[in-house]
PDB file of N, CA and C in Angstrom:
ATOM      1  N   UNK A   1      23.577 -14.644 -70.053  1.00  0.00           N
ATOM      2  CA  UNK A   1      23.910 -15.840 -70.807  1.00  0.00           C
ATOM      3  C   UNK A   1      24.691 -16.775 -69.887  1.00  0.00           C
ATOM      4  N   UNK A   2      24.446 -18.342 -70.310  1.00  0.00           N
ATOM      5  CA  UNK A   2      25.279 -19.258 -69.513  1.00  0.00           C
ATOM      6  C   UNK A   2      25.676 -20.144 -70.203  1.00  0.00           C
ATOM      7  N   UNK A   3      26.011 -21.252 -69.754  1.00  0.00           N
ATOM      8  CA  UNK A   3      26.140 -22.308 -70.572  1.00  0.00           C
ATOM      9  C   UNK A   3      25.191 -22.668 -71.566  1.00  0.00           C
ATOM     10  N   UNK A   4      24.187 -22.916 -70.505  1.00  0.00           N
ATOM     11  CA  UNK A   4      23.140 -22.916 -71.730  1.00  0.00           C
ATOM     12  C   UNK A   4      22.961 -21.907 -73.056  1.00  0.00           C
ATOM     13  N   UNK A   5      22.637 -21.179 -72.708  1.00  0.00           N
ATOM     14  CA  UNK A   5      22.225 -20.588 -73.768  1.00  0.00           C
ATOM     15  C   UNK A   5      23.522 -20.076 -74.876  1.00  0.00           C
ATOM     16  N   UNK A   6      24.643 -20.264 -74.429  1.00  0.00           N
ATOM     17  CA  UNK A   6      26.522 -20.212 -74.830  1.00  0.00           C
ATOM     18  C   UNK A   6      25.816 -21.258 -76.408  1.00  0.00           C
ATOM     19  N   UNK A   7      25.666 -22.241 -76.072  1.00  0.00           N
ATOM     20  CA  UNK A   7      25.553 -23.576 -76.740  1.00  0.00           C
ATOM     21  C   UNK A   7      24.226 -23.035 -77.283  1.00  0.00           C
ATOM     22  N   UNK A   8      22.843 -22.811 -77.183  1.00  0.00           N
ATOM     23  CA  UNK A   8      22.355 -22.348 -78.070  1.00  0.00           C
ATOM     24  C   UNK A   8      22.627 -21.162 -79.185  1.00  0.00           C
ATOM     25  N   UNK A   9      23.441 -19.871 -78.662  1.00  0.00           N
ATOM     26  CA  UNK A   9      23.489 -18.732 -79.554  1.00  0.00           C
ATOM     27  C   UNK A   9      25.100 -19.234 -80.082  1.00  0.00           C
ATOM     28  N   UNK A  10      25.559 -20.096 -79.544  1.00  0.00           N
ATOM     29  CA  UNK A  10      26.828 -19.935 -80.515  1.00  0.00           C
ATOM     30  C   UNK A  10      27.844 -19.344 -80.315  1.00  0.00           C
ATOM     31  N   UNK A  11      27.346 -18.368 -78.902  1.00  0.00           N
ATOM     32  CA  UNK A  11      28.390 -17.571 -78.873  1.00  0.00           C
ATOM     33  C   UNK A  11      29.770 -18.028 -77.396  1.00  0.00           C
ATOM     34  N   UNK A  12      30.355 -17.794 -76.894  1.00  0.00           N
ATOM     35  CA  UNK A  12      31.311 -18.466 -75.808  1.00  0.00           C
ATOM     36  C   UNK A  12      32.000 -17.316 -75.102  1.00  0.00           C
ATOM     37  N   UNK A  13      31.770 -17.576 -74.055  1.00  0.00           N
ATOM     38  CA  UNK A  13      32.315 -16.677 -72.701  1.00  0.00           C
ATOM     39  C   UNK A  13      33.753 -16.654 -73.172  1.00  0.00           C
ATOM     40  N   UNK A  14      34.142 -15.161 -73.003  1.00  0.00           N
ATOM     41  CA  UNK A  14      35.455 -15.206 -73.281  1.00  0.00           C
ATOM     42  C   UNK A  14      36.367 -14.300 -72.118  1.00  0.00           C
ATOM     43  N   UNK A  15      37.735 -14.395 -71.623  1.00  0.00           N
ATOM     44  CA  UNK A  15      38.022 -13.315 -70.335  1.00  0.00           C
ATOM     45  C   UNK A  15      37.918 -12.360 -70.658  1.00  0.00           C
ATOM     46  N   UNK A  16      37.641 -11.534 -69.490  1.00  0.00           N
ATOM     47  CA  UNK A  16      37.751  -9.964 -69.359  1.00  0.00           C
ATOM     48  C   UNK A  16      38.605  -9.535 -70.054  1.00  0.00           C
ATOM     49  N   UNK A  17      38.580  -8.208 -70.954  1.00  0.00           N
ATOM     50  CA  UNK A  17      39.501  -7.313 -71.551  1.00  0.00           C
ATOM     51  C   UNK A  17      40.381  -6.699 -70.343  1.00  0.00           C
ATOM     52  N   UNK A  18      41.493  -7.092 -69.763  1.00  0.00           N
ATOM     53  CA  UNK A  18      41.878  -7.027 -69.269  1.00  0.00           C
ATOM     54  C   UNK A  18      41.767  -5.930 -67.668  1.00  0.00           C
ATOM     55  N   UNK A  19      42.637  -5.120 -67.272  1.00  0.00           N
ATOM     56  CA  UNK A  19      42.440  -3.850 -65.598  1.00  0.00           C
ATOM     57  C   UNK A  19      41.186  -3.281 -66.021  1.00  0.00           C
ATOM     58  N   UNK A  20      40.571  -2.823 -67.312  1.00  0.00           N
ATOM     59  CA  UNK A  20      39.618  -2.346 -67.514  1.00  0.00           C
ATOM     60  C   UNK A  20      38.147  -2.923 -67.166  1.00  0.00           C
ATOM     61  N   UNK A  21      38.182  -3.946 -66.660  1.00  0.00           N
ATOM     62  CA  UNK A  21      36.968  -4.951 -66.605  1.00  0.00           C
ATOM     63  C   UNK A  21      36.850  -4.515 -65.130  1.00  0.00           C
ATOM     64  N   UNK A  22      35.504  -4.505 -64.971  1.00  0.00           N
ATOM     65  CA  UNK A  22      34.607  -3.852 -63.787  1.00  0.00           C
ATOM     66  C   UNK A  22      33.578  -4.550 -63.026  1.00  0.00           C
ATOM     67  N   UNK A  23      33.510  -6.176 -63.810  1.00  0.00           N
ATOM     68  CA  UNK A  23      31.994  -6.874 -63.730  1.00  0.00           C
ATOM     69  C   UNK A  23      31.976  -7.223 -65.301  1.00  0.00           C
ATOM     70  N   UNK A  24      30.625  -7.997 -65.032  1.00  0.00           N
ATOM     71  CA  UNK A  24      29.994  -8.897 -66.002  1.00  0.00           C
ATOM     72  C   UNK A  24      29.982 -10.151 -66.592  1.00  0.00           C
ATOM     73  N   UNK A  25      30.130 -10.013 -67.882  1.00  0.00           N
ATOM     74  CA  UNK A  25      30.150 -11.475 -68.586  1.00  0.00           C
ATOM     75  C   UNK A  25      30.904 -10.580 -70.410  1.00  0.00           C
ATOM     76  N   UNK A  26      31.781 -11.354 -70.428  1.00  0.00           N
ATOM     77  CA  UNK A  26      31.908 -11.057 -72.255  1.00  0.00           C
ATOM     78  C   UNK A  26      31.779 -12.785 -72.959  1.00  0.00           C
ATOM     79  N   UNK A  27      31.143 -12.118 -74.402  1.00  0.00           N
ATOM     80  CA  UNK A  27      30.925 -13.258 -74.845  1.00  0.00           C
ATOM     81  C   UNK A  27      31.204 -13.096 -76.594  1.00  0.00           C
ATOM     82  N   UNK A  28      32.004 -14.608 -77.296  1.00  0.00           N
ATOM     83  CA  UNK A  28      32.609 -13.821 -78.856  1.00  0.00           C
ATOM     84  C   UNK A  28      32.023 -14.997 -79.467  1.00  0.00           C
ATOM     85  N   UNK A  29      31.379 -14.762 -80.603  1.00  0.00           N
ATOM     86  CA  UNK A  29      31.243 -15.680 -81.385  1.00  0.00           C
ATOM     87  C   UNK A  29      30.295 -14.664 -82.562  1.00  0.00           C
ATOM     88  N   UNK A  30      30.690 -15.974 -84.342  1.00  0.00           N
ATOM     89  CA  UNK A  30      30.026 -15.354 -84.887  1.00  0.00           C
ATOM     90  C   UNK A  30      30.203 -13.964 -85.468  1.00  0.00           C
ATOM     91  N   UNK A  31      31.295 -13.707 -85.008  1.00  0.00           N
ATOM     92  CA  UNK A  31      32.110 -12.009 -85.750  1.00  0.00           C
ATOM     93  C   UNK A  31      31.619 -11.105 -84.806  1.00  0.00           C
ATOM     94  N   UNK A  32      31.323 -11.335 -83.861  1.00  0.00           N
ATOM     95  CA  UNK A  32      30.843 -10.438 -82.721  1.00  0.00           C
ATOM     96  C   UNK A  32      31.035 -10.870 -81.018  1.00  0.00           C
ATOM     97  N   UNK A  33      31.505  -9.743 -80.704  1.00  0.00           N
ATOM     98  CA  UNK A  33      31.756  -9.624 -79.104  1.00  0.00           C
ATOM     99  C   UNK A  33      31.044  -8.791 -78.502  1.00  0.00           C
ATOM    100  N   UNK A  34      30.192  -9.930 -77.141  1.00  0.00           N
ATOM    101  CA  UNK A  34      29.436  -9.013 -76.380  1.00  0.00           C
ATOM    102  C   UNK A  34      29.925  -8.200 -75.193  1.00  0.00           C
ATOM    103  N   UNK A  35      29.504  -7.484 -74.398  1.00  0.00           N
ATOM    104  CA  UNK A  35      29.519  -7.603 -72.893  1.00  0.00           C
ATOM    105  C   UNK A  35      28.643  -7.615 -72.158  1.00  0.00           C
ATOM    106  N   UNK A  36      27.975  -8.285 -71.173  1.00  0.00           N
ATOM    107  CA  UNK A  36      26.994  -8.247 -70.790  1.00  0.00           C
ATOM    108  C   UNK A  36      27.295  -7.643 -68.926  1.00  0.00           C
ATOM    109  N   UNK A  37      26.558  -7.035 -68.622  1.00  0.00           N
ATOM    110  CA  UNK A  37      26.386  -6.154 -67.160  1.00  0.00           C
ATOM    111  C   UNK A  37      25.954  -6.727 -66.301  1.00  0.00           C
ATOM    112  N   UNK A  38      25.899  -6.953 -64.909  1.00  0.00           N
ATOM    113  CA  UNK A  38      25.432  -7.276 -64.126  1.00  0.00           C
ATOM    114  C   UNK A  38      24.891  -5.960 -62.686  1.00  0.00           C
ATOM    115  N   UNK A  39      23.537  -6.229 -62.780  1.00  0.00           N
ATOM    116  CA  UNK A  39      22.701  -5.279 -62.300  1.00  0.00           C
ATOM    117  C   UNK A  39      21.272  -5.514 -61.172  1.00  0.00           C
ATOM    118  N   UNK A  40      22.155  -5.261 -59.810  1.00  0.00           N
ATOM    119  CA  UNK A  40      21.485  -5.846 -59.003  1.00  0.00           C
ATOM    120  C   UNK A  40      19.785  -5.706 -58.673  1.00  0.00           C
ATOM    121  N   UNK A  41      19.209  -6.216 -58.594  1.00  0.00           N
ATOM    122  CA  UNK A  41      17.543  -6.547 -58.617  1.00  0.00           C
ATOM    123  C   UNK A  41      17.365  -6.179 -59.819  1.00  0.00           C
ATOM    124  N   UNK A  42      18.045  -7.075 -61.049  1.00  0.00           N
ATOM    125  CA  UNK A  42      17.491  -7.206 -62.258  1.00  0.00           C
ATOM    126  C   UNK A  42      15.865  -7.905 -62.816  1.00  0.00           C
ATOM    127  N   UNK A  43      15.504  -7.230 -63.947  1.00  0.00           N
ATOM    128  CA  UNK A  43      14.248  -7.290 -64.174  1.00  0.00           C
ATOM    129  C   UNK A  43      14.392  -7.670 -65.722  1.00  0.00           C
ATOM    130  N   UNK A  44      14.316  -8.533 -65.945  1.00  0.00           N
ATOM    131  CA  UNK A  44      14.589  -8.616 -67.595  1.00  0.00           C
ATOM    132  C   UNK A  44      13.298  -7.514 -68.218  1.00  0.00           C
ATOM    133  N   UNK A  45      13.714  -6.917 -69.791  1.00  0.00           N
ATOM    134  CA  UNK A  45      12.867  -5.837 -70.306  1.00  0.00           C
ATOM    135  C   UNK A  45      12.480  -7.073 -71.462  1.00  0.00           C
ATOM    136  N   UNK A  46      11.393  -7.291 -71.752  1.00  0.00           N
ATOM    137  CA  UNK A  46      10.403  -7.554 -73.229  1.00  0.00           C
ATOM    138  C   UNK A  46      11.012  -6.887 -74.211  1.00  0.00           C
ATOM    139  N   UNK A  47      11.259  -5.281 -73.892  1.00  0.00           N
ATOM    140  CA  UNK A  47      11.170  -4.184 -75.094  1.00  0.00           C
ATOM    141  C   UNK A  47      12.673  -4.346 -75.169  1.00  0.00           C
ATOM    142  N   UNK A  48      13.080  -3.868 -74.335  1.00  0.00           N
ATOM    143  CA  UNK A  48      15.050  -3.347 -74.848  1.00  0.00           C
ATOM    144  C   UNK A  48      15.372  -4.764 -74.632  1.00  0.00           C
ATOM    145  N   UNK A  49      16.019  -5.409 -75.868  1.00  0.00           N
ATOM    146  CA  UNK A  49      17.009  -6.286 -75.612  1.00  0.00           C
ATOM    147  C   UNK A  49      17.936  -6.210 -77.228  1.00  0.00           C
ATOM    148  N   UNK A  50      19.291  -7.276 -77.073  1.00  0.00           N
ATOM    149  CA  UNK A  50      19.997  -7.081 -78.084  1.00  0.00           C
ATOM    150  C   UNK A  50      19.449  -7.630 -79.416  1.00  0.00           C
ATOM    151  N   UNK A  51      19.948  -7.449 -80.442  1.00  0.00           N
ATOM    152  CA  UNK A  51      19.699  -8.353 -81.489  1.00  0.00           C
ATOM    153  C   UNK A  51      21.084  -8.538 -82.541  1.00  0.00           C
ATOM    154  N   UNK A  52      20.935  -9.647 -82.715  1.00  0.00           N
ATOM    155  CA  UNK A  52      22.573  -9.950 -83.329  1.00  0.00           C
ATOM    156  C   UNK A  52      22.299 -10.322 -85.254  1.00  0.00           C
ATOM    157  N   UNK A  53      22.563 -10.096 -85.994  1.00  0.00           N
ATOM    158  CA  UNK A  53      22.380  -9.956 -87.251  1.00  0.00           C
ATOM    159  C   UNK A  53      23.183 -11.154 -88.086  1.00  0.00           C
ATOM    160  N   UNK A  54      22.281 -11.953 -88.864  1.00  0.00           N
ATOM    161  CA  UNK A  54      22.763 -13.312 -88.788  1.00  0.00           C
ATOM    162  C   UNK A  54      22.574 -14.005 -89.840  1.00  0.00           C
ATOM    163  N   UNK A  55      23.506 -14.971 -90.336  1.00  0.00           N
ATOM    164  CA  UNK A  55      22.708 -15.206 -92.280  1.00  0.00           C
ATOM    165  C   UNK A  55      22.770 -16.455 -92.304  1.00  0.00           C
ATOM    166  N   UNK A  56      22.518 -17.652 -91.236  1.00  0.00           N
ATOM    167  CA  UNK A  56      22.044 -18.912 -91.328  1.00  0.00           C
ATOM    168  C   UNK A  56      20.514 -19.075 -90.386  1.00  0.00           C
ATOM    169  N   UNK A  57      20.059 -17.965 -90.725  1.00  0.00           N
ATOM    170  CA  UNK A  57      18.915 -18.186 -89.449  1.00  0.00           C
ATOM    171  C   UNK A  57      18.130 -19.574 -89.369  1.00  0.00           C
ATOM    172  N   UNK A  58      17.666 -20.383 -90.161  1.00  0.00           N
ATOM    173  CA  UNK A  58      17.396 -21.501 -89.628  1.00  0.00           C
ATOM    174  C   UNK A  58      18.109 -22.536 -89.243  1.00  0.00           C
ATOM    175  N   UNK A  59      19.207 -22.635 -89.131  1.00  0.00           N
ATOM    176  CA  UNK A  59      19.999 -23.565 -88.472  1.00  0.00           C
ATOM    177  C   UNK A  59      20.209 -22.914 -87.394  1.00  0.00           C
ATOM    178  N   UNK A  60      20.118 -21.627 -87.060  1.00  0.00           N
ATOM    179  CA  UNK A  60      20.064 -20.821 -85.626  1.00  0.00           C
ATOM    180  C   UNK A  60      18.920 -21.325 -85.271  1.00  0.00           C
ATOM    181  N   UNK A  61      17.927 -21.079 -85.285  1.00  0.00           N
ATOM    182  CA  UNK A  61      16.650 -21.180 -85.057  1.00  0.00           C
ATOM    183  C   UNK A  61      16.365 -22.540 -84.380  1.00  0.00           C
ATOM    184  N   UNK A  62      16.558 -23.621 -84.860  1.00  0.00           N
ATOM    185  CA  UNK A  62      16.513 -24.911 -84.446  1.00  0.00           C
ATOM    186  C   UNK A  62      17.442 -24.923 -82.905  1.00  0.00           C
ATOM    187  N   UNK A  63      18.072 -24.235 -82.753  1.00  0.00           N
ATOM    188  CA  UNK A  63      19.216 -24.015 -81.574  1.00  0.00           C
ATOM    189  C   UNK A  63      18.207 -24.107 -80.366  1.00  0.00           C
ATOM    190  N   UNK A  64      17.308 -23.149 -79.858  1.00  0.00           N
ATOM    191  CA  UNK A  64      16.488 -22.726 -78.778  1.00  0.00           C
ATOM    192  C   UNK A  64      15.150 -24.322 -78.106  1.00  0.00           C
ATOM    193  N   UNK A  65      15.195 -24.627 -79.746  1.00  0.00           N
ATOM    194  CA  UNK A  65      14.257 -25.417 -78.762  1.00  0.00           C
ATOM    195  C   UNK A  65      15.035 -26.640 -78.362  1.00  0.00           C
ATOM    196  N   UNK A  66      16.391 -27.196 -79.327  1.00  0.00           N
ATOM    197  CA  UNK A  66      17.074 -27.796 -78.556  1.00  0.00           C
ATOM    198  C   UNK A  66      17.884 -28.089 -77.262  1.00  0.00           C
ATOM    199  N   UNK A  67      17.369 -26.555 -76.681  1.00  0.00           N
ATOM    200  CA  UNK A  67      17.658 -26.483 -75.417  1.00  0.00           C
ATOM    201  C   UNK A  67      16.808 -25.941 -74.675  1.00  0.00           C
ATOM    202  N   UNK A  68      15.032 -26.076 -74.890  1.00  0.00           N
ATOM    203  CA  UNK A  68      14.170 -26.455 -74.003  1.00  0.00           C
ATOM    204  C   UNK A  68      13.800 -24.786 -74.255  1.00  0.00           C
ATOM    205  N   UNK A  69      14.023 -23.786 -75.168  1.00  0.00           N
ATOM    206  CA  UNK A  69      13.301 -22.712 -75.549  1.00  0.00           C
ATOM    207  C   UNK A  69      12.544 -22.469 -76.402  1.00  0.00           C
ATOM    208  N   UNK A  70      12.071 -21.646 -76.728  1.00  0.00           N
ATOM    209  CA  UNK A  70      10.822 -21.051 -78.159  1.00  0.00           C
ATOM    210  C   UNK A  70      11.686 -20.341 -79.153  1.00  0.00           C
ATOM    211  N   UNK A  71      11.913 -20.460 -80.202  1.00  0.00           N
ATOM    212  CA  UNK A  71      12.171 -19.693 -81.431  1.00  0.00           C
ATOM    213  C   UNK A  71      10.796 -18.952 -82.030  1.00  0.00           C
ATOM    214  N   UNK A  72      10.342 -17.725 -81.266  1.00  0.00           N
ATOM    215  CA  UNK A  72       9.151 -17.295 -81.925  1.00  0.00           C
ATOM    216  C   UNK A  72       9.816 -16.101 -83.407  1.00  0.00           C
ATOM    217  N   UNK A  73       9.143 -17.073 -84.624  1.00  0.00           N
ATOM    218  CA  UNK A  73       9.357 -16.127 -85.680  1.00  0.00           C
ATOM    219  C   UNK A  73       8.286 -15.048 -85.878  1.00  0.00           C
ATOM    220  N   UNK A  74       9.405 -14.188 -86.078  1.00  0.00           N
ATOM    221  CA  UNK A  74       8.643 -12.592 -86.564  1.00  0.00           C
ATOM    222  C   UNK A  74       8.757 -12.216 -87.989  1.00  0.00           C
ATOM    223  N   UNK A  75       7.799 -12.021 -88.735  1.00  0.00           N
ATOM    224  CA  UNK A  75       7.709 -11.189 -89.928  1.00  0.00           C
ATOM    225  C   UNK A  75       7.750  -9.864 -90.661  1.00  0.00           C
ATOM    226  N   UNK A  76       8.139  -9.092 -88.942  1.00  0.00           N
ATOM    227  CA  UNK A  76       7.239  -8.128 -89.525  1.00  0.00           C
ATOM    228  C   UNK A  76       8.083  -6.993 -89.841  1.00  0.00           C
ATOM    229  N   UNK A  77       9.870  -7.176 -89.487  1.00  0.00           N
ATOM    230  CA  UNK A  77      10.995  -6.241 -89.776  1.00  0.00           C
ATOM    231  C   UNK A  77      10.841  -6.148 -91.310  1.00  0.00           C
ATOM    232  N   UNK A  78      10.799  -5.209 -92.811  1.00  0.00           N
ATOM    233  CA  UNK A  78      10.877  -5.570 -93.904  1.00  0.00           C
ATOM    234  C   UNK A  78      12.118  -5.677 -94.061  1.00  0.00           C
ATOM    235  N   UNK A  79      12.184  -6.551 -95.080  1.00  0.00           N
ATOM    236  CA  UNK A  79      13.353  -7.230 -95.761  1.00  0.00           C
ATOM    237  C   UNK A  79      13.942  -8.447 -94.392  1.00  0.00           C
ATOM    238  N   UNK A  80      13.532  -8.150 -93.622  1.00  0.00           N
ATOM    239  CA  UNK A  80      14.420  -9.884 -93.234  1.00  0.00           C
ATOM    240  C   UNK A  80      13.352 -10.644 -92.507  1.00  0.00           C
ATOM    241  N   UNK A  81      13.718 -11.588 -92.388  1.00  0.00           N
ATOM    242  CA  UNK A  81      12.956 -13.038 -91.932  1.00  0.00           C
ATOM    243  C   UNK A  81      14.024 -12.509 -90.098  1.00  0.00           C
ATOM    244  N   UNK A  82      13.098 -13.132 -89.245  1.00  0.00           N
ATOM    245  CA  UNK A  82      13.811 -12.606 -87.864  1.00  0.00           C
ATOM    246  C   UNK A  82      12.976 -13.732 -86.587  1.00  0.00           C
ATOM    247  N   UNK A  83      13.567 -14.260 -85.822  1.00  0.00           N
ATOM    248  CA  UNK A  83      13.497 -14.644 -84.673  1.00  0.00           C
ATOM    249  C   UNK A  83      14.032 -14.476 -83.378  1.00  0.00           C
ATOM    250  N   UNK A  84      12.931 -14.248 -82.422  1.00  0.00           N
ATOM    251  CA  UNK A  84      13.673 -13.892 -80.636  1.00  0.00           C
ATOM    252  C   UNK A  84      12.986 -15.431 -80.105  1.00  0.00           C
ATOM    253  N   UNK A  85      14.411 -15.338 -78.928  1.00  0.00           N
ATOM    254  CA  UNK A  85      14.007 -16.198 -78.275  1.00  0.00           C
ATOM    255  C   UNK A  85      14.344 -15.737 -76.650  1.00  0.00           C
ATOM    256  N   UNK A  86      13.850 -16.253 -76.033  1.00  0.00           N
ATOM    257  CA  UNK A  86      13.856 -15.820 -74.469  1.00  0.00           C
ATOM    258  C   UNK A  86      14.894 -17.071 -73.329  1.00  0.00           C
ATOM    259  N   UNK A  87      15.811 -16.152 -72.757  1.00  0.00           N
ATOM    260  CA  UNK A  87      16.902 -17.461 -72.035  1.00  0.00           C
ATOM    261  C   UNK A  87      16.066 -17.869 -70.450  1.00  0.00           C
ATOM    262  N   UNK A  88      16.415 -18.813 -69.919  1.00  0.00           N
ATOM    263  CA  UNK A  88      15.943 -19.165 -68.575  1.00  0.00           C
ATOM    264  C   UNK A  88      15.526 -18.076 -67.425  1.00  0.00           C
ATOM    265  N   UNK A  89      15.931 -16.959 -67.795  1.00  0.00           N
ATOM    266  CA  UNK A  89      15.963 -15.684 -66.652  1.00  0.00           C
ATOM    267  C   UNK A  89      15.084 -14.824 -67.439  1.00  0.00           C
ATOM    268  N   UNK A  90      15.028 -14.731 -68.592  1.00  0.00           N
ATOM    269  CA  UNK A  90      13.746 -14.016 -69.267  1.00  0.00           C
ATOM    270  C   UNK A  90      14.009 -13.035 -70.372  1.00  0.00           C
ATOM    271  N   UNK A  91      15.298 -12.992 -70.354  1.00  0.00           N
ATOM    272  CA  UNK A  91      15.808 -11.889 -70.977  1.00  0.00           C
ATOM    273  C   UNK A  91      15.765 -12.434 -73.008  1.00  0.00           C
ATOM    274  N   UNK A  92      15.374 -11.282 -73.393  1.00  0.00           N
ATOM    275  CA  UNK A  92      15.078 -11.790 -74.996  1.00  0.00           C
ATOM    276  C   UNK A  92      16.413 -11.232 -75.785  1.00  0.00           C
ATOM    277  N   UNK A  93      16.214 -12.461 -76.716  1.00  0.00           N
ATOM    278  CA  UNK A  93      17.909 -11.729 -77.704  1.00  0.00           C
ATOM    279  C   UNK A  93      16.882 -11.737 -79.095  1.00  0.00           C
ATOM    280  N   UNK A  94      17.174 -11.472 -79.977  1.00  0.00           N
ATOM    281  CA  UNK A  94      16.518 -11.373 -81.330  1.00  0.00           C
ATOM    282  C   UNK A  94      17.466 -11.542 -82.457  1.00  0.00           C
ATOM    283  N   UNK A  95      17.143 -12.469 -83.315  1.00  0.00           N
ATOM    284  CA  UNK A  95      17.886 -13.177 -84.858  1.00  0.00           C
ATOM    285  C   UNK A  95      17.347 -12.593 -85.811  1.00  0.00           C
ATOM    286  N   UNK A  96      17.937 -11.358 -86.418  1.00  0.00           N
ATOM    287  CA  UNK A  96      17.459 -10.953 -87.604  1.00  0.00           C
ATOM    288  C   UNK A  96      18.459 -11.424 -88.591  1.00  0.00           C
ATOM    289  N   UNK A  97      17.592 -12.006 -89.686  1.00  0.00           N
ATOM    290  CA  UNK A  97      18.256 -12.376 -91.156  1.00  0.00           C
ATOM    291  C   UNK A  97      17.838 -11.658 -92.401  1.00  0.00           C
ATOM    292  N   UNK A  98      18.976 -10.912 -93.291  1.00  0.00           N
ATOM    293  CA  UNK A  98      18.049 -10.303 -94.211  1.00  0.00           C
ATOM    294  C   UNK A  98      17.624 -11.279 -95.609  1.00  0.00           C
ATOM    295  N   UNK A  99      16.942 -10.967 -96.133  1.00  0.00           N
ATOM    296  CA  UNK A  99      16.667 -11.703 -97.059  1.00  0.00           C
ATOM    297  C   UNK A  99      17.096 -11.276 -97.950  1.00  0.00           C
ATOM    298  N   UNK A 100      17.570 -12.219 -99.155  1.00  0.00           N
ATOM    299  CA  UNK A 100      18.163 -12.228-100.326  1.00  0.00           C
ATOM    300  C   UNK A 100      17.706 -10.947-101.136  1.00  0.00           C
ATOM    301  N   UNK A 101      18.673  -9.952-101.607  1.00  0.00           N
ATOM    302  CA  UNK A 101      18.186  -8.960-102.535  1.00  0.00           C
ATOM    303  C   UNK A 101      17.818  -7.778-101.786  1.00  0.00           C
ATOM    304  N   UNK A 102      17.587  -7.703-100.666  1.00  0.00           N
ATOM    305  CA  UNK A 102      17.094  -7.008 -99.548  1.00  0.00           C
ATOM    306  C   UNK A 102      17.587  -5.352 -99.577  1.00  0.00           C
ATOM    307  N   UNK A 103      17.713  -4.483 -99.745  1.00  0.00           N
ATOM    308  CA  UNK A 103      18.247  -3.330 -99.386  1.00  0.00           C
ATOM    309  C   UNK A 103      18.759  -3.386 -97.718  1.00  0.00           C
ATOM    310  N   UNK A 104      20.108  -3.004 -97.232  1.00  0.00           N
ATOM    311  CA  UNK A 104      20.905  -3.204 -96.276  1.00  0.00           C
ATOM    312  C   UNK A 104      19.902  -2.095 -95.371  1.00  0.00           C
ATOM    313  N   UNK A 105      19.594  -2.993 -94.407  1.00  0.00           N
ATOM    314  CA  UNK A 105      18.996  -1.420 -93.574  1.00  0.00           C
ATOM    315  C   UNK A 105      19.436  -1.602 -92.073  1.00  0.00           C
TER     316      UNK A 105
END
């Protein structure tokens, strides 16, 4: 994650948790704190990436292409409506929203 994509997901670089920090990136927004790794001759994965759980998804959604990405929606999790989008380096995050009435899964 960078600036860019900070400003699309909402979320904001925040400092290291203090002597314990080793590398990376942390990032808080949204009721959630990431950390992200840094891993030399990285390869972004299609399959493994995060997904952050989210209950304005279309006002998320509109986020990606305002900054020159794809919001591809998926249908196919039951019970929630869900979108991934892919950052400048390739790496995919995924927006799952559940839908109203939904059983918590």
């Amino acid at each position: 994650m960078d600036s860019r994509s900070n400003a699309c997901t909402g979320y904001g670089r925040t400092p290291r948790p203090g002597p314990a920090a080793r590398g990376g990136c942390w990032f808080r927004g949204r009721g959630v704190e990431a950390h992200l790794g840094v891993v030399p001759d990285f390869r972004p994965s299609r399959k493994g990436h995060p997904g952050f759980r989210v209950d304005d998804l279309d006002v998320l959604a509109a986020r990606p292409a305002a900054h020159g990405h794809e919001a591809v929606r998926d249908g196919s999790l039951p019970g929630h409506r869900r979108f991934h989008s892919g950052g400048r380096l390739g790496n995919r995050l995924e927006f799952p929203a559940p839908l109203p009435g939904a059983a918590d899964a």
